[in-house]
C-alpha atoms as a PDB file:
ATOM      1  CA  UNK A   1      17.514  91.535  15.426  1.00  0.00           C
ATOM      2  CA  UNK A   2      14.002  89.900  16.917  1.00  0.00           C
ATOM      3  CA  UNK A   3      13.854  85.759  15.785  1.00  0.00           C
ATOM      4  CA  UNK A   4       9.996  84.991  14.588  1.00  0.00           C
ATOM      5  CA  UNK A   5       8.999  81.205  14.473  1.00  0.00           C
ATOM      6  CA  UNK A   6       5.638  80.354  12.343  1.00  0.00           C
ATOM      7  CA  UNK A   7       4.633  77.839  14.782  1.00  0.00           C
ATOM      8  CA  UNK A   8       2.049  76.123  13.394  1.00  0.00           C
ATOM      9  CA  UNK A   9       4.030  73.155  11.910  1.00  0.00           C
ATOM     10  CA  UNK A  10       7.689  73.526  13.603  1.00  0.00           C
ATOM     11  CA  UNK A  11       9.013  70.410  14.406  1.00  0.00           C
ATOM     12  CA  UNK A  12       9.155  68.872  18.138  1.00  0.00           C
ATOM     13  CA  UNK A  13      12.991  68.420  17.394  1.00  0.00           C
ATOM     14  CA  UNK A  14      13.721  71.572  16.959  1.00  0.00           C
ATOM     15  CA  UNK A  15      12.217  73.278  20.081  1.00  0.00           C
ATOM     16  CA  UNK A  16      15.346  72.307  22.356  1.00  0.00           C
ATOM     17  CA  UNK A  17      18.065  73.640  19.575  1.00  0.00           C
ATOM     18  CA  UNK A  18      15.972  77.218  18.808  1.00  0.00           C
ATOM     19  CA  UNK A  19      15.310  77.323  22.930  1.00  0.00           C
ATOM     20  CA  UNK A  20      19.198  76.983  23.876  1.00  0.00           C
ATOM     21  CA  UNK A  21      20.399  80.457  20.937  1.00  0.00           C
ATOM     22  CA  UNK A  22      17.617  82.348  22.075  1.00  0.00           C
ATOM     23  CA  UNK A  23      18.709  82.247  25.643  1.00  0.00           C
ATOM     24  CA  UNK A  24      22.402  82.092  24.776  1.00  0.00           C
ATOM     25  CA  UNK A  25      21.847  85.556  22.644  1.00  0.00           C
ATOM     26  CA  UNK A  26      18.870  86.815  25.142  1.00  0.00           C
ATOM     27  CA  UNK A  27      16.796  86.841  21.647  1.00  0.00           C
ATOM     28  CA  UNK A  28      13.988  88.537  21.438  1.00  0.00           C
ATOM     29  CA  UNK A  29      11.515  85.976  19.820  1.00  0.00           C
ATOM     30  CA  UNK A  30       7.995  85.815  18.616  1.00  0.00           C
ATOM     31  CA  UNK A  31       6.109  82.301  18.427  1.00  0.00           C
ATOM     32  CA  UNK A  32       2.925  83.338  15.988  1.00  0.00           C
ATOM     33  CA  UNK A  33       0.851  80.410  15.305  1.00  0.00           C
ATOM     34  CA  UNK A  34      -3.371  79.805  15.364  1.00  0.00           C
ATOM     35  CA  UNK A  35      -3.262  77.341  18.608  1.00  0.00           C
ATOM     36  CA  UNK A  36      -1.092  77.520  21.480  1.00  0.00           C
ATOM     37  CA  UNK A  37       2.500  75.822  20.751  1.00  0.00           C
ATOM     38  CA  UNK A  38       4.939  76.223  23.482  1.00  0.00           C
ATOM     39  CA  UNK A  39       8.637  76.068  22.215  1.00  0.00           C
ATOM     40  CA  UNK A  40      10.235  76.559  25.339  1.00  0.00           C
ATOM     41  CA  UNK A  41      10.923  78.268  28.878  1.00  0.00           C
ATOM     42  CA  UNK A  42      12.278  81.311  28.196  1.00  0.00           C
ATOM     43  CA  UNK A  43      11.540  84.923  29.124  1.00  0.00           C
ATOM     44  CA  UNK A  44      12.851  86.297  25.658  1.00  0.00           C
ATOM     45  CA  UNK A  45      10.079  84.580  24.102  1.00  0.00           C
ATOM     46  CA  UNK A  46       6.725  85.627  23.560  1.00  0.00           C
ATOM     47  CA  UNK A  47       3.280  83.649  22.442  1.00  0.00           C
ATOM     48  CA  UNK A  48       1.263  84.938  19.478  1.00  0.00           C
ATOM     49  CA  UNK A  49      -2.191  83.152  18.849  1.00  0.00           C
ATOM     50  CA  UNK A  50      -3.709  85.038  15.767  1.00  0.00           C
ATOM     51  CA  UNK A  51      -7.541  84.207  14.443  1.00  0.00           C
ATOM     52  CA  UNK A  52      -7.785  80.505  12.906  1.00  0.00           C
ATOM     53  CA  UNK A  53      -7.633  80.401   9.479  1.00  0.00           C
ATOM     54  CA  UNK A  54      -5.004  80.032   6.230  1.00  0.00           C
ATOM     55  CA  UNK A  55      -1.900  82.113   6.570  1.00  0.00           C
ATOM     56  CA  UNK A  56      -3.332  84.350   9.594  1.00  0.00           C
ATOM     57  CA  UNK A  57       0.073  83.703  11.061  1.00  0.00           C
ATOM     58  CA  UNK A  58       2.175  84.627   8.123  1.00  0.00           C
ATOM     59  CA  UNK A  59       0.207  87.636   7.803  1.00  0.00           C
ATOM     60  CA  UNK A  60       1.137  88.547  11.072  1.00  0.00           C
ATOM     61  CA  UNK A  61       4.796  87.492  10.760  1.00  0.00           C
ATOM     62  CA  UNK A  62       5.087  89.992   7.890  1.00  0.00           C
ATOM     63  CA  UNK A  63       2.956  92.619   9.595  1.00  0.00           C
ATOM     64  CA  UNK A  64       6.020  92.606  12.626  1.00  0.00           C
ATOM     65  CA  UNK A  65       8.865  91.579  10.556  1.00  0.00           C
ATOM     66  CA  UNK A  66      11.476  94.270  10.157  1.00  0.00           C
ATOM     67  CA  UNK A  67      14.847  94.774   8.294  1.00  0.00           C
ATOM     68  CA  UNK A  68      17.656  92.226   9.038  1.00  0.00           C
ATOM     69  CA  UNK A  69      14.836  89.906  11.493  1.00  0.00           C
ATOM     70  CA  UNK A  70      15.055  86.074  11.055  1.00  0.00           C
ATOM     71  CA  UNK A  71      11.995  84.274  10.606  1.00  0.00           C
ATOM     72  CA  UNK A  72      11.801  80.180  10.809  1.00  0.00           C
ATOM     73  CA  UNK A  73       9.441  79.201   8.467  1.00  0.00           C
ATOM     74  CA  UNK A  74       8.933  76.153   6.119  1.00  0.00           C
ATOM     75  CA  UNK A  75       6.252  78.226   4.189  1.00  0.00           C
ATOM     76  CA  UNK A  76       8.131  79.788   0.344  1.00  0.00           C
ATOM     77  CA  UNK A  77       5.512  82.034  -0.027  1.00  0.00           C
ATOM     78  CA  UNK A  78       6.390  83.618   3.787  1.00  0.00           C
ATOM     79  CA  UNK A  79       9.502  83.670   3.066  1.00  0.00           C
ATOM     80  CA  UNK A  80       9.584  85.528  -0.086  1.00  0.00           C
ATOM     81  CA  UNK A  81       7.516  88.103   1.686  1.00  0.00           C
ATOM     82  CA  UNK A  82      10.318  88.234   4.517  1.00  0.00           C
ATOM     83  CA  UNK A  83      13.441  88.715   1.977  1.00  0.00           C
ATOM     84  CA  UNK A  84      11.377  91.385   0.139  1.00  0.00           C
ATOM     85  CA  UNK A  85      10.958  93.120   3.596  1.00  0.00           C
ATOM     86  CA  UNK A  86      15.449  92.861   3.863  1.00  0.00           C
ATOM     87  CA  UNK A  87      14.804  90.416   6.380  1.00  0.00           C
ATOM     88  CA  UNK A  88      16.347  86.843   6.725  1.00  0.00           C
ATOM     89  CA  UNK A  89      14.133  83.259   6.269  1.00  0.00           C
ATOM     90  CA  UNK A  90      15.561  79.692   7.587  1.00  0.00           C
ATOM     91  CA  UNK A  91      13.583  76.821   6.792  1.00  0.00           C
ATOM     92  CA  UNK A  92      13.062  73.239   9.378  1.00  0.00           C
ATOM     93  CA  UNK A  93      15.884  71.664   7.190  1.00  0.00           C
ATOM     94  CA  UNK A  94      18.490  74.238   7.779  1.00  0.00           C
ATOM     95  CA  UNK A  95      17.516  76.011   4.327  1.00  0.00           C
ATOM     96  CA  UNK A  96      18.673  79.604   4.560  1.00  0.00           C
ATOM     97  CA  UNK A  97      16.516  81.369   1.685  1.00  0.00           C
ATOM     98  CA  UNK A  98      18.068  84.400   0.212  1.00  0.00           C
ATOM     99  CA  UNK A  99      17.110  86.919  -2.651  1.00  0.00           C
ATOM    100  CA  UNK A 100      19.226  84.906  -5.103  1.00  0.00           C
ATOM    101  CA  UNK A 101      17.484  81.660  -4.553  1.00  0.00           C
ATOM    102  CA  UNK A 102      13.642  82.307  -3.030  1.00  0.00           C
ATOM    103  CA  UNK A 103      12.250  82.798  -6.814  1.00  0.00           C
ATOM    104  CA  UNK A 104      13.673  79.568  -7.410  1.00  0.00           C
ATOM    105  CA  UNK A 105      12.077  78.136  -4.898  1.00  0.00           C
ATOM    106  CA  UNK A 106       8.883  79.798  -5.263  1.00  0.00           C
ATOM    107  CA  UNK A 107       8.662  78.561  -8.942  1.00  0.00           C
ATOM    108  CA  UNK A 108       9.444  74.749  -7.719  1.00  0.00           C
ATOM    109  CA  UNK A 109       6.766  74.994  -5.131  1.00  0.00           C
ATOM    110  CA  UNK A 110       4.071  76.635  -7.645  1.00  0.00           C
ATOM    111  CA  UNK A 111       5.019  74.374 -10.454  1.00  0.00           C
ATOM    112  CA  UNK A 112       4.053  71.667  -7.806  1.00  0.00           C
ATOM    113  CA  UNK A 113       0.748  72.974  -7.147  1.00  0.00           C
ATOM    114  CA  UNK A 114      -0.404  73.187 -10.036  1.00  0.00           C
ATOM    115  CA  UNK A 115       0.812  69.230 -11.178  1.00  0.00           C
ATOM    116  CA  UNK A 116      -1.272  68.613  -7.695  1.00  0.00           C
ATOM    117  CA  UNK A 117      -4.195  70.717  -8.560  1.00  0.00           C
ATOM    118  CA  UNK A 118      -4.327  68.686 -11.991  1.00  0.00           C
ATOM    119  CA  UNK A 119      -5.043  65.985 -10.264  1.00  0.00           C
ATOM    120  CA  UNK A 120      -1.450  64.231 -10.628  1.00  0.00           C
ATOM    121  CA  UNK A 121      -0.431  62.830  -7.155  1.00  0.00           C
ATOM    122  CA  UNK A 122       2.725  63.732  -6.238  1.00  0.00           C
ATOM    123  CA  UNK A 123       4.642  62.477  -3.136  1.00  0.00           C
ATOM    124  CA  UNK A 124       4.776  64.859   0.092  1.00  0.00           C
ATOM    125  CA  UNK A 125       8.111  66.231   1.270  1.00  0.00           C
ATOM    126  CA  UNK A 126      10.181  63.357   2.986  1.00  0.00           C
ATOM    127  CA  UNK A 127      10.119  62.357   5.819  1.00  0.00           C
ATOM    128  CA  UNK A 128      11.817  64.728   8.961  1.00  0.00           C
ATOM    129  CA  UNK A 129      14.917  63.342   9.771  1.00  0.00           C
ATOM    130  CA  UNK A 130      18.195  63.711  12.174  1.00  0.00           C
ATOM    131  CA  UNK A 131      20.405  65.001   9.580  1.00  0.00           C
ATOM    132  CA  UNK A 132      17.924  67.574   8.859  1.00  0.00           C
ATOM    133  CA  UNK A 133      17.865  68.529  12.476  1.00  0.00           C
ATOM    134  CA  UNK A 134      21.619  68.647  12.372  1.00  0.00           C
ATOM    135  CA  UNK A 135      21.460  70.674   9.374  1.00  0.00           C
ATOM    136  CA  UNK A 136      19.155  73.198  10.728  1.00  0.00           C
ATOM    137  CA  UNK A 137      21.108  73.498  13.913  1.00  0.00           C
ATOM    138  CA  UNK A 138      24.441  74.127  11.950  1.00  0.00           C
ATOM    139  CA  UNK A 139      22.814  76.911   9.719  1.00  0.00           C
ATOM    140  CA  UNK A 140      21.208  78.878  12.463  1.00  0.00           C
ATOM    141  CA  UNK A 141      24.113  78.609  14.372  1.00  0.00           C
ATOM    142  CA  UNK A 142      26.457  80.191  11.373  1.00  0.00           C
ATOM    143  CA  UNK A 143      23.701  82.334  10.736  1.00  0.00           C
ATOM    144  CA  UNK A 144      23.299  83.950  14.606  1.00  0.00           C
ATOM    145  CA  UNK A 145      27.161  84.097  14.808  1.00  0.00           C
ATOM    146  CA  UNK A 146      27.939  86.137  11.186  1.00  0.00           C
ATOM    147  CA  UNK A 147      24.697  88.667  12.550  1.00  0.00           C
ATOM    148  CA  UNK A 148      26.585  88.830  16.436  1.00  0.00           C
ATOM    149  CA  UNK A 149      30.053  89.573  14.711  1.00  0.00           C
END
């Protein structure tokens, strides 16, 4: 299993708590993102700056992705390409999208874009917060110890 993080908006928070399983499991792990982001020190992880430009990272997430993979990823759309590939999508707020619930999501988000794209204004997700952190910590955790056992 290789870990992929779309890095163009992962949160500063999360960098330590990704950093410490990937050197705990020596994960192979792919940072692909349109500017440099550095996540952390490690020599399982590797930089990917693709052309600038909308969803030139995801493109190359799902160009690499491969059955069973885990990608980090706030982006539906991404991830419903991911799960179709058999692999495995966590979003920043511990999220773990699956084939039972990415349609779901998928409709919510598109059904959004459209009340935005009519003009409505519609609030933006809420704010980041330490009990997201916590939540995304506990699911990758559960996740990366069901896939080591």
């Amino acid at each position: 299993m290789k870990l992929y993080i779309d890095g163009d908006a992962f949160p500063n928070l999360l960098k330590p708590i990704v950093t410490k399983q990937i050197e705990r499991l020596k994960l192979e792990t792919f940072v692909v993102s349109n500017k440099p982001i550095k996540v952390g020190n490690s020599r399982h992880i590797h930089y990917l700056i693709v052309q600038a430009g909308a969803d030139e990272a995801d493109k190359k997430i799902v160009e690499m992705v491969e059955k069973n993979d885990l990608v980090i990823t706030a982006d539906i759309p991404l991830a419903d390409h991911v799960i179709s590939q058999s692999a495995h999508a966590i979003d920043h707020r511990g999220e773990l999208y699956t084939k039972e619930n990415i349609k779901q999501y998928l409709a919510i988000r598109n059904l959004m874009a459209e009340i935005r794209d009519s003009g409505e204004m519609t609030k933006g997700p809420k704010a980041f917060s330490s009990k997201d952190e916590e939540s995304f910590a506990n699911q990758l955790n559960a996740f990366l110890e069901k896939q080591k056992g």
